[in-house]
N, C-alpha and C. Protein backbone atom coordinates (compact mmCIF):
# COMPACT_ATOMS: atom_id res chain seq x y z
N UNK A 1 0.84 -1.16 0.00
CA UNK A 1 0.00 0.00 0.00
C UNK A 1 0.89 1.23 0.00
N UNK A 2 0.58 2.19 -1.32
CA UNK A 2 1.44 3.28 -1.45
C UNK A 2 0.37 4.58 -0.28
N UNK A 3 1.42 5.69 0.23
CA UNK A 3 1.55 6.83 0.68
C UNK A 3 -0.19 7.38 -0.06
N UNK A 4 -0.66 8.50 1.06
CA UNK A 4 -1.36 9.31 0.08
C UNK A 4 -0.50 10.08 -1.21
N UNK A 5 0.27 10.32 -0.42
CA UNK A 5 1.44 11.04 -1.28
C UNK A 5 1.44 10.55 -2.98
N UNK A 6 1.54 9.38 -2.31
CA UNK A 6 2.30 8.85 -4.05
C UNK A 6 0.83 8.29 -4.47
N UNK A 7 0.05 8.42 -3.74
CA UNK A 7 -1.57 7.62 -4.91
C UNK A 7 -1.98 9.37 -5.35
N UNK A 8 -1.93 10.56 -4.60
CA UNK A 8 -1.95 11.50 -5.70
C UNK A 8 -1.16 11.82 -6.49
N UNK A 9 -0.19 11.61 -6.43
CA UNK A 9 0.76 11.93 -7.37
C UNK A 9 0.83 10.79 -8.93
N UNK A 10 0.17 9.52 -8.77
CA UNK A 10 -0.35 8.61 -10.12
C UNK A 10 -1.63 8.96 -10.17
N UNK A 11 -2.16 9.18 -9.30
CA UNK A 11 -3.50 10.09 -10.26
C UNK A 11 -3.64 11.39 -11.12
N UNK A 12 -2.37 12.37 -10.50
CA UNK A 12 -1.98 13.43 -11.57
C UNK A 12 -2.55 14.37 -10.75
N UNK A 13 -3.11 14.26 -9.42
CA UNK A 13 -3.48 15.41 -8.77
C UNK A 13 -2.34 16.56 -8.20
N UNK A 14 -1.37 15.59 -8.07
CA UNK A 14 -0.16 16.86 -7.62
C UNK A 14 0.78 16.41 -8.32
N UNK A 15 1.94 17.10 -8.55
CA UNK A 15 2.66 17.38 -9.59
C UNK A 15 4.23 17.01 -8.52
N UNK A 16 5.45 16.78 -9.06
CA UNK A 16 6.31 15.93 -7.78
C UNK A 16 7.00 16.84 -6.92
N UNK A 17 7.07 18.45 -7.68
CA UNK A 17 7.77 19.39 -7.14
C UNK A 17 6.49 20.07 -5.60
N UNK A 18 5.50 19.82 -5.91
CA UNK A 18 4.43 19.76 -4.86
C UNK A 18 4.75 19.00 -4.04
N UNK A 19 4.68 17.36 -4.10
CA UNK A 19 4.84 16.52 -3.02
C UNK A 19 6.30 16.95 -2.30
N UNK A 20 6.96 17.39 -2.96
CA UNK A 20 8.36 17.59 -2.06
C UNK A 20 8.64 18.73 -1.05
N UNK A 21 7.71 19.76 -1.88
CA UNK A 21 7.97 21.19 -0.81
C UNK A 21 7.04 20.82 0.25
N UNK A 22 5.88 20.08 0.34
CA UNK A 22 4.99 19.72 1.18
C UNK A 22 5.64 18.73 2.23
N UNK A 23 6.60 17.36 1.64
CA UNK A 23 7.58 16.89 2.61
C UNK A 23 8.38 17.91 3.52
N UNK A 24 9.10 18.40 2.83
CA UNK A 24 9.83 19.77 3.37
C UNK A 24 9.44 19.85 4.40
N UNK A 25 8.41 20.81 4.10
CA UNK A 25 7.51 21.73 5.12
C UNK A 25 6.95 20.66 6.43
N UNK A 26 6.52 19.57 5.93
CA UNK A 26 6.42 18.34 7.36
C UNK A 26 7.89 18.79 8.32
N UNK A 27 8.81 18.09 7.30
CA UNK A 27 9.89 17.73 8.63
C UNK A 27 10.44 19.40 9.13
N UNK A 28 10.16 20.05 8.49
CA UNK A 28 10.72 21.69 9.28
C UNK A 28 10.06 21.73 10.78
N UNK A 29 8.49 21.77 10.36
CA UNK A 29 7.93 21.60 11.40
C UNK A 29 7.90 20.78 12.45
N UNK A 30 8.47 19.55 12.42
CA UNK A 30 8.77 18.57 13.55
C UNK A 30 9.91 18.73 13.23
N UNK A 31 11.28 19.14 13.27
CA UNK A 31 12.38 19.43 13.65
C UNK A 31 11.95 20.71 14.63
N UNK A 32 11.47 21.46 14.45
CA UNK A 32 10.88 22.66 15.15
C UNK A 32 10.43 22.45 16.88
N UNK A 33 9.54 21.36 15.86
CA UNK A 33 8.71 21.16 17.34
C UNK A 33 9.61 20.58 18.22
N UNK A 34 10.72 19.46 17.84
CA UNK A 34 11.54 18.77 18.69
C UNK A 34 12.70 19.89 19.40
N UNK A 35 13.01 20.79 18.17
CA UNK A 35 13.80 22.04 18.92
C UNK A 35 13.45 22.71 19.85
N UNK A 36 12.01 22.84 20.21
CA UNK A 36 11.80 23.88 21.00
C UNK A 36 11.42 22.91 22.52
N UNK A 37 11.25 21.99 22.31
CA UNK A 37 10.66 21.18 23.23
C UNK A 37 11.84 20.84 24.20
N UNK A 38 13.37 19.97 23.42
CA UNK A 38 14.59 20.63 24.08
C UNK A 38 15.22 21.53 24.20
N UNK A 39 14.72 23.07 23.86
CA UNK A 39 15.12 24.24 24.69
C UNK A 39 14.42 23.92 25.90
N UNK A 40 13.30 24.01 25.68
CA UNK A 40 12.15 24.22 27.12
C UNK A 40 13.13 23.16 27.97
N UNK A 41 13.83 21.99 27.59
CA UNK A 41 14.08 20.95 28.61
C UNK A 41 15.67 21.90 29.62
N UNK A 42 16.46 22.39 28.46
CA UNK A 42 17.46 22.87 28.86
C UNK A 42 17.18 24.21 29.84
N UNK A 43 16.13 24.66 29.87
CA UNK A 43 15.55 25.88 30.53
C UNK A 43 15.93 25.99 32.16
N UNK A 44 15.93 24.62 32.38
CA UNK A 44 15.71 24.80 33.71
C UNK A 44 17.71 24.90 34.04
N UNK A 45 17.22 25.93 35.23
CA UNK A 45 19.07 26.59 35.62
C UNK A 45 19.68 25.51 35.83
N UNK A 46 20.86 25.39 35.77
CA UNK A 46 22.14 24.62 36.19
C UNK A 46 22.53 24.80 37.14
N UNK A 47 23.25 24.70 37.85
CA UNK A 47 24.05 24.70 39.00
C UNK A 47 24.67 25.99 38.78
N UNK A 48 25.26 26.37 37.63
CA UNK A 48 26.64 26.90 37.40
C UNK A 48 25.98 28.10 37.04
N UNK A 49 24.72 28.20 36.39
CA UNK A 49 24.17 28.92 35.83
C UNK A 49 23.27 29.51 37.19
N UNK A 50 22.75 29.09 38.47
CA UNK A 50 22.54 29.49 39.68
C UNK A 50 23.59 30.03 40.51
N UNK A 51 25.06 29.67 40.16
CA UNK A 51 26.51 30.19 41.23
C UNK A 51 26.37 31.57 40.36
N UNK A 52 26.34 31.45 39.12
CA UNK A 52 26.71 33.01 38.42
C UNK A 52 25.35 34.20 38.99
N UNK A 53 24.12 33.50 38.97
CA UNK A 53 23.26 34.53 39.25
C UNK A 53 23.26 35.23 40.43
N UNK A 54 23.85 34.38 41.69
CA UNK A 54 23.82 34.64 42.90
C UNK A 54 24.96 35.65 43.20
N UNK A 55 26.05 35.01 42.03
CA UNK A 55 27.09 35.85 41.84
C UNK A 55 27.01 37.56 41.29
N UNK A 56 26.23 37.77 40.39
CA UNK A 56 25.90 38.73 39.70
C UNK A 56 24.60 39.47 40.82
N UNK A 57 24.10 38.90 41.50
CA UNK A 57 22.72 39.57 42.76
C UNK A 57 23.91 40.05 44.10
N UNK A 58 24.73 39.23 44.30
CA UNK A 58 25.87 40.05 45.70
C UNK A 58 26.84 40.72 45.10
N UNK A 59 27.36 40.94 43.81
CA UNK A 59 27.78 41.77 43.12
C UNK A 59 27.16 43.60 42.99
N UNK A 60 25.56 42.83 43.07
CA UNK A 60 24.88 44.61 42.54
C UNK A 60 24.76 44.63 43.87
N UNK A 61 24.56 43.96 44.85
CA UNK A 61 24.17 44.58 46.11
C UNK A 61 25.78 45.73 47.05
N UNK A 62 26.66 44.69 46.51
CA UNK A 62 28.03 45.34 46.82
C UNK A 62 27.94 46.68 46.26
N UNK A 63 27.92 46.85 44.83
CA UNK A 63 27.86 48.07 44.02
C UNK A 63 26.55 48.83 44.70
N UNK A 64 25.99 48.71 45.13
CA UNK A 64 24.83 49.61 45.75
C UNK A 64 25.68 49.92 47.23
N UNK A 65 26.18 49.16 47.61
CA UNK A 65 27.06 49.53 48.89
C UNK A 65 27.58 50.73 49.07
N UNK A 66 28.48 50.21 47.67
CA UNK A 66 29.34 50.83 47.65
C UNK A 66 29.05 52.74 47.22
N UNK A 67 27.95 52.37 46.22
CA UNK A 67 27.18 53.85 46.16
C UNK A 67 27.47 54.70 46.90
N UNK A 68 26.57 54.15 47.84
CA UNK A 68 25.85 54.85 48.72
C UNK A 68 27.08 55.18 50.01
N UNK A 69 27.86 55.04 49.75
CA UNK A 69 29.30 55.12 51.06
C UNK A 69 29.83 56.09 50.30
N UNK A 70 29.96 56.21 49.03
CA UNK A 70 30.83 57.28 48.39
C UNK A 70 29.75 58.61 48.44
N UNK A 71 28.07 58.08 48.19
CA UNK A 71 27.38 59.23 48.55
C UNK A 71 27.58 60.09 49.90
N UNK A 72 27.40 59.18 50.68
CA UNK A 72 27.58 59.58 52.15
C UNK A 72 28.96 60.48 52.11
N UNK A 73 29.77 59.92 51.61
CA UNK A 73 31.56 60.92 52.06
C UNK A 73 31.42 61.91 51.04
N UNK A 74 30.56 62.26 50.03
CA UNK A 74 30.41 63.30 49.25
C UNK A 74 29.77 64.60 50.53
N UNK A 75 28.51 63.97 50.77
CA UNK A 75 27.72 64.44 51.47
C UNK A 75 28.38 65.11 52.91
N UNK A 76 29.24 64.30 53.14
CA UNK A 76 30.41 64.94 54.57
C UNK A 76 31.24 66.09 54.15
N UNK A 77 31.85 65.61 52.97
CA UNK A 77 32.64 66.58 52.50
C UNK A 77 32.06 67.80 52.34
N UNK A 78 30.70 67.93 51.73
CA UNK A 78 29.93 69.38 51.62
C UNK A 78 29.71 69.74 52.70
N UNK A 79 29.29 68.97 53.82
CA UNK A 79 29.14 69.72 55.46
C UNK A 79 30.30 70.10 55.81
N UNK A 80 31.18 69.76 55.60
CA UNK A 80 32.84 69.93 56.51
C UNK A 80 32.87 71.50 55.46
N UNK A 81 32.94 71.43 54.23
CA UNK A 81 33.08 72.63 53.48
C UNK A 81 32.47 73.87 54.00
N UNK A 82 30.81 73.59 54.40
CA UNK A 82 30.18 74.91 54.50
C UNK A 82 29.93 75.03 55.75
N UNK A 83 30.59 73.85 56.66
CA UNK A 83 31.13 74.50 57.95
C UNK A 83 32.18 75.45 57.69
N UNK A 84 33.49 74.82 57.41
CA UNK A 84 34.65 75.80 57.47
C UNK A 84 34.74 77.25 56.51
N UNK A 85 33.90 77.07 55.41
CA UNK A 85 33.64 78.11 54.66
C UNK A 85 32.81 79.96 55.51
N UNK A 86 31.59 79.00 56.54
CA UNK A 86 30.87 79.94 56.76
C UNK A 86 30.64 80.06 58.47
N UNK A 87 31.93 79.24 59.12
CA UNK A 87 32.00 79.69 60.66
C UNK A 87 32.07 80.71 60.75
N UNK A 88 31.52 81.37 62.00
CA UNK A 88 31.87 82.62 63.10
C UNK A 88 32.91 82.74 63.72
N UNK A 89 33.38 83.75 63.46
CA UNK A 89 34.70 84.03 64.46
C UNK A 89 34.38 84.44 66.13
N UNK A 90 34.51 83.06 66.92
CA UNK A 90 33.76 83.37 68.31
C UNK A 90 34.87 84.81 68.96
N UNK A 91 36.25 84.83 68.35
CA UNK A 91 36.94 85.76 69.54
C UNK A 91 37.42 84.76 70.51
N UNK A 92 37.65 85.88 71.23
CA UNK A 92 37.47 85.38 72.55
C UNK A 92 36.62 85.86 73.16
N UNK A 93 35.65 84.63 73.32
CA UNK A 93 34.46 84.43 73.95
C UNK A 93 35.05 84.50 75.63
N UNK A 94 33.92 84.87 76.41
CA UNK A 94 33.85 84.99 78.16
C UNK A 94 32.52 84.17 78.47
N UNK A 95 31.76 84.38 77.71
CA UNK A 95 30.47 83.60 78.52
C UNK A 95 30.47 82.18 78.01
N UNK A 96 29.58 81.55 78.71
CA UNK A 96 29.86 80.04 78.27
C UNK A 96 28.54 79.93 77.81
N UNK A 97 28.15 79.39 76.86
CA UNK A 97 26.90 78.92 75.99
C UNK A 97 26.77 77.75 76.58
N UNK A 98 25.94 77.48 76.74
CA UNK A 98 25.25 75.62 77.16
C UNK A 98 24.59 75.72 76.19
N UNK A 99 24.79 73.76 75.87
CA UNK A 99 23.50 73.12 74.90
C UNK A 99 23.92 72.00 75.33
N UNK A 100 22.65 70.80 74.75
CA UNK A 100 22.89 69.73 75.06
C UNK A 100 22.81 69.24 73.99
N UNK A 101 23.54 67.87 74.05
CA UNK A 101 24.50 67.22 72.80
C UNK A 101 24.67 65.66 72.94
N UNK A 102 23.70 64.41 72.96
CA UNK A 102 23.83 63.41 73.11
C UNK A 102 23.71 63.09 74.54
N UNK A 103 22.45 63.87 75.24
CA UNK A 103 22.31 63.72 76.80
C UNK A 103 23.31 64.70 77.25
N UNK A 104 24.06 65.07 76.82
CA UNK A 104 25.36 65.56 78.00
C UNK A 104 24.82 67.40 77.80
N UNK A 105 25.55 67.85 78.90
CA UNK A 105 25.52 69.45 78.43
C UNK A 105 26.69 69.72 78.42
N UNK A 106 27.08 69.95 77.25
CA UNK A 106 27.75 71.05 76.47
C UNK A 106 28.16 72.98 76.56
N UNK A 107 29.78 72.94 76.55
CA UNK A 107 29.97 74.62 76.97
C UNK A 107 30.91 74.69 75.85
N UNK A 108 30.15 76.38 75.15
CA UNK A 108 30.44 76.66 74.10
C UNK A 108 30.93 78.36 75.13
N UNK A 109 32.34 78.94 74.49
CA UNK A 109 32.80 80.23 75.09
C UNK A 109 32.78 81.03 73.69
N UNK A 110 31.39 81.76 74.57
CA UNK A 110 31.00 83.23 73.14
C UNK A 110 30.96 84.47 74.08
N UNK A 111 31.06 85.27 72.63
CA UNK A 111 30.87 86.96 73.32
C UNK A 111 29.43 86.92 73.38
N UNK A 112 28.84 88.27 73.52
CA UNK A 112 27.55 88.28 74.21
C UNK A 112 26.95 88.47 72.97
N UNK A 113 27.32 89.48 71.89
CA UNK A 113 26.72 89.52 70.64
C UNK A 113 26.33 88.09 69.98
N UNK A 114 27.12 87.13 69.94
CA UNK A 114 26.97 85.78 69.59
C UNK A 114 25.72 85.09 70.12
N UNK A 115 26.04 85.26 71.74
CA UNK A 115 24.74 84.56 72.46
C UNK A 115 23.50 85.26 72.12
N UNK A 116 23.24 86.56 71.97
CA UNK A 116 22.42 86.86 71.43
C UNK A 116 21.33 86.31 70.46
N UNK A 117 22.39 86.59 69.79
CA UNK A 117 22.10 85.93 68.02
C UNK A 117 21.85 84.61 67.95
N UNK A 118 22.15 83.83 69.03
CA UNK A 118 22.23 82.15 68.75
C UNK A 118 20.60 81.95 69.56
N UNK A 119 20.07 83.07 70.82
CA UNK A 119 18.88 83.18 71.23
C UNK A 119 18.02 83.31 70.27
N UNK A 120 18.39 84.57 69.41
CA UNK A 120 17.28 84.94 68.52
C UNK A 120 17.22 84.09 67.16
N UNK A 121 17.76 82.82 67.20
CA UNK A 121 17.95 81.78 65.91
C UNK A 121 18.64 82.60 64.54
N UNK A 122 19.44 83.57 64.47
CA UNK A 122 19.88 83.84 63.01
C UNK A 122 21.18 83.03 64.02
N UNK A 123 21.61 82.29 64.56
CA UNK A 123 22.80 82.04 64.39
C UNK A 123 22.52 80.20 64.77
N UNK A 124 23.49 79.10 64.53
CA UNK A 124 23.42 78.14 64.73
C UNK A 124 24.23 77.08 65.23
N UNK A 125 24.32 76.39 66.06
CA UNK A 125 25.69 75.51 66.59
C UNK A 125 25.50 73.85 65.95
N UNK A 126 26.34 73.78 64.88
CA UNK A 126 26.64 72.21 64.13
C UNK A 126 27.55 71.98 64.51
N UNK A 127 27.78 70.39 64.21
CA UNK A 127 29.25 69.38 64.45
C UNK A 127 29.88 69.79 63.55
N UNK A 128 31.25 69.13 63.73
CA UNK A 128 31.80 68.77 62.55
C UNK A 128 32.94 67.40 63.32
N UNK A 129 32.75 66.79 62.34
CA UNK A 129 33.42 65.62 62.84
C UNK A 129 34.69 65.29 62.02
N UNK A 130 35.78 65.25 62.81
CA UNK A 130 36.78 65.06 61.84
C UNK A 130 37.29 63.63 62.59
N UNK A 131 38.59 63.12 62.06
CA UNK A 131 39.08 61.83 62.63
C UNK A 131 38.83 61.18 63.96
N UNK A 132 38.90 61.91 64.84
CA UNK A 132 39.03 61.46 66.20
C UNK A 132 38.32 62.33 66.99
N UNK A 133 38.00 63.63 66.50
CA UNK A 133 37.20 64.31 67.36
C UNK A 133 35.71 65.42 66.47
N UNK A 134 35.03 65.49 67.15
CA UNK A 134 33.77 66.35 67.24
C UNK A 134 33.73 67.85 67.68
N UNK A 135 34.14 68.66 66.95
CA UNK A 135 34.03 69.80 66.85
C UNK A 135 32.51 70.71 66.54
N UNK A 136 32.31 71.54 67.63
CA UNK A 136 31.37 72.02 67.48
C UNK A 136 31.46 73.88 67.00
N UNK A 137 30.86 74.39 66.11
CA UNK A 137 30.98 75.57 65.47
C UNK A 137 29.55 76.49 65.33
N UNK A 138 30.08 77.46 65.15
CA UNK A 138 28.60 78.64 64.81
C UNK A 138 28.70 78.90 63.91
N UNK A 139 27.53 79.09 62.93
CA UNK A 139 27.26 79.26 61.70
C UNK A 139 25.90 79.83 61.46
N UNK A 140 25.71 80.71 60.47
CA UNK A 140 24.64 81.40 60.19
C UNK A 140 23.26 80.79 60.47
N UNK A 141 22.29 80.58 60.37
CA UNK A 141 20.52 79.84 60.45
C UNK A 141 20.58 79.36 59.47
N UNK A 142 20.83 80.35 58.08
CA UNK A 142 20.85 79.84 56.52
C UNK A 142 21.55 78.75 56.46
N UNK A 143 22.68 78.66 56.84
CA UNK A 143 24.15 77.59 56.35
C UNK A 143 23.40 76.36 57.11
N UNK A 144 22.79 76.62 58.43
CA UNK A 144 22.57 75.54 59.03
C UNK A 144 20.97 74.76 58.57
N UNK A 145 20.50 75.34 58.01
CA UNK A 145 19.10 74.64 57.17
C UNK A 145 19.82 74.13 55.93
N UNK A 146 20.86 74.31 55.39
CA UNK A 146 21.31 73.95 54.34
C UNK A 146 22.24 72.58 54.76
N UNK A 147 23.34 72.82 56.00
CA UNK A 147 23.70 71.64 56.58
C UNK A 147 22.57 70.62 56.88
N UNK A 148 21.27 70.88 57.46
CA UNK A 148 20.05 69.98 57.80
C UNK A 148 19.27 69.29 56.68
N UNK A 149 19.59 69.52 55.40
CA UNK A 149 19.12 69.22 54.65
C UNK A 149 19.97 67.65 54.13
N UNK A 150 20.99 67.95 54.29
CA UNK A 150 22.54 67.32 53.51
C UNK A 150 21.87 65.88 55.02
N UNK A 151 22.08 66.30 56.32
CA UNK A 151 22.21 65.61 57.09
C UNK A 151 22.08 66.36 58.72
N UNK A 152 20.38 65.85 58.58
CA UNK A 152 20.16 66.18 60.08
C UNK A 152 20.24 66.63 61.59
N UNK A 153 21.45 65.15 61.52
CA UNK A 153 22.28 65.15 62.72
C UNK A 153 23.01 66.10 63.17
N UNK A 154 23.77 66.65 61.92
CA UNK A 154 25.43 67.66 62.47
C UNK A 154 24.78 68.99 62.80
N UNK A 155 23.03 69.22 62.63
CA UNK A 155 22.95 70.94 63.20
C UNK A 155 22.62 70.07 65.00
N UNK A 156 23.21 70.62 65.45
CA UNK A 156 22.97 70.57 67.39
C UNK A 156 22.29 71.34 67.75
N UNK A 157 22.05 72.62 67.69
CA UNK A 157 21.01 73.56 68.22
C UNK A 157 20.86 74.63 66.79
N UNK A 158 19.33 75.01 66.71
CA UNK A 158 18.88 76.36 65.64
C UNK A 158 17.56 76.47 66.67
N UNK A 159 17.82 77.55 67.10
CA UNK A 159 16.25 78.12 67.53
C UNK A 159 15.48 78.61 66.82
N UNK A 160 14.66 78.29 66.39
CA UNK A 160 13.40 78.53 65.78
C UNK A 160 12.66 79.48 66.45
N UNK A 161 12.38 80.81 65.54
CA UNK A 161 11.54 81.80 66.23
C UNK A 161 10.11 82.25 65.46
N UNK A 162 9.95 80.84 64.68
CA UNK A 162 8.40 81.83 64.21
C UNK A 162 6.72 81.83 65.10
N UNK A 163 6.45 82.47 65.31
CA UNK A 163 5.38 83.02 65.67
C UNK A 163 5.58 82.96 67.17
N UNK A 164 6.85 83.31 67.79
CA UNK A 164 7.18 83.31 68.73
C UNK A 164 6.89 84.85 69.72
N UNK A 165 6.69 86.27 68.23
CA UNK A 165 6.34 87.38 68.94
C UNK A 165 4.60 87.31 69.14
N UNK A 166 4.13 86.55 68.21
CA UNK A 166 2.74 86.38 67.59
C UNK A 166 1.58 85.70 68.38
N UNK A 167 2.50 84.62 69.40
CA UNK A 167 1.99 83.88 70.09
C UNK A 167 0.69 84.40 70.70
N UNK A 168 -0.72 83.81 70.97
CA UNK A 168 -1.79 85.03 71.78
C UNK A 168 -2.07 83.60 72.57
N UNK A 169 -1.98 82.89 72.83
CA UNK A 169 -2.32 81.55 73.68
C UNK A 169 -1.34 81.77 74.88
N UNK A 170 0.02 82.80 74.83
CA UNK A 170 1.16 82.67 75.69
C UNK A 170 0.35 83.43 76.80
N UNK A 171 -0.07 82.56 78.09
CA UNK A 171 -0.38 83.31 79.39
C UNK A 171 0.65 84.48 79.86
N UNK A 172 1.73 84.28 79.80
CA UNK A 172 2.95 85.18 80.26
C UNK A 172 3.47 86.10 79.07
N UNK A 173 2.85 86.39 78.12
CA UNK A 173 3.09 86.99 77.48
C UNK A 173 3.68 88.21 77.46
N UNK A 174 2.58 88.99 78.55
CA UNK A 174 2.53 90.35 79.47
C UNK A 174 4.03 90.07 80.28
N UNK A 175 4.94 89.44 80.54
CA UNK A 175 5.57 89.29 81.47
C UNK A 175 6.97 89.21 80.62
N UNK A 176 7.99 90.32 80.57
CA UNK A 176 8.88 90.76 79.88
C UNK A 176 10.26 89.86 81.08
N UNK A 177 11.07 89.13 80.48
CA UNK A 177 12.46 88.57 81.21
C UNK A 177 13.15 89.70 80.75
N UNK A 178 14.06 89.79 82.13
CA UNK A 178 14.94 90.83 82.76
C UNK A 178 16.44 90.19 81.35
N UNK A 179 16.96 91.71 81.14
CA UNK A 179 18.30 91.58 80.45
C UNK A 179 19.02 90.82 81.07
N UNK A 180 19.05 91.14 82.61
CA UNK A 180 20.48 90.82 83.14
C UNK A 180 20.17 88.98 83.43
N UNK A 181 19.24 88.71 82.75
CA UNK A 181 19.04 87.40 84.07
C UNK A 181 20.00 86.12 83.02
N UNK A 182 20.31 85.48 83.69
CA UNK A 182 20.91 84.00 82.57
C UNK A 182 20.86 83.25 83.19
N UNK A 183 20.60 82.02 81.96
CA UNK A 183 19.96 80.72 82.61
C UNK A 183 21.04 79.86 82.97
C-alpha cells in the first residue's frame, strides 16, 4: 500500500515538485517542534548557571554599597566645606553657651553679641566631625538649614523663632524677662 502522497501523485493530482515542498515543510515543522521542546528541557538553571546569578545579585548589592558610602563621604565633605567656609569668628568668647549634645551638656565660650544671636535663631551651633574628634561651630541659620538638609544630625542647636512674637495663647506673654538674668 502506497503513501497518500504517491496515490496522488499517479493520479496526476499533484505534480512531484508539490509533493516535495509539502515533505519539506512536514519535517521543518517537527524538527521545530523537537527544537523547542529541548530548549524548554534545557531551561531549567544549572548549577553553574545558579553560582553566576547569585554571583551577579551580591555583586549589585556590593555596588549599591558601595554607592551609597561614596554618597555619604560626598555628602560629609559638603558639610565639613560649608562649615569651614561659613563659621563665626567666636573671639574670645567669656560667657559660656550651654546646649545639650547626646544627653550631656555642652559649653560653648562666646561673646555676648553671639549669644544673642544664637537666642534669637539667626545664628546656629553644628558638628563637625573630623578623625578622632567632634568639633562644634557657629554658623549662620541659613548655612545651618542647608547643613540639615545634607544631614540632620550635624545641626545641634537652631532656635526657631516663628510666631514666637505672635503667640496670643502665651499666658505670660505680658511678662517681659529681665536683660540681666541667665539661665
Amino acid at each position: 500500500m502506497a503513501s497518500l502522497q504517491e496515490q496522488l501523485l499517479k493520479a496526476g493530482l499533484v505534480d512531484k515538485k508539490g509533493a516535495n515542498k509539502a515533505k519539506k515543510d512536514r519535517l521543518k515543522q517537527s524538527k521545530a517542534a523537537r527544537n523547542t521542546s529541548a530548549r524548554a528541557v534545557h531551561r531549567k538553571p544549572t548549577a553553574a548557571q545558579q553560582a553566576q546569578a547569585k554571583r551577579v545579585e551580591r555583586d549589585r548589592k556590593l555596588n549599591q554599597q558601595k554607592q551609597k558610602q561614596t554618597e555619604q563621604k560626598a555628602v560629609f565633605a559638603q558639610i565639613k566645606q560649608l562649615i569651614t567656609l561659613n563659621k563665626v569668628d567666636r573671639g574670645t568668647g567669656e560667657i559660656a553657651y550651654s546646649f545639650v549634645y547626646k544627653n550631656r551638656v555642652r559649653k560653648i565660650y562666646v561673646t555676648d553679641a553671639i549669644k544673642q544671636q544664637l537666642s534669637l535663631g539667626r545664628l546656629a551651633i553644628v558638628r563637625l566631625v573630623l578623625k578622632s574628634e567632634t568639633l562644634f561651630e557657629i554658623v549662620p541659620a541659613v548655612v545651618a538649614e542647608k547643613i540639615a538638609q545634607r544631614d540632620e544630625h550635624s545641626v545641634v542647636q537652631l532656635n526657631l523663632t516663628a510666631n514666637k512674637a505672635g503667640s496670643e495663647d502665651d499666658p505670660y506673654a505680658d511678662y517681659q524677662i529681665p536683660d540681666d538674668l541667665t539661665w
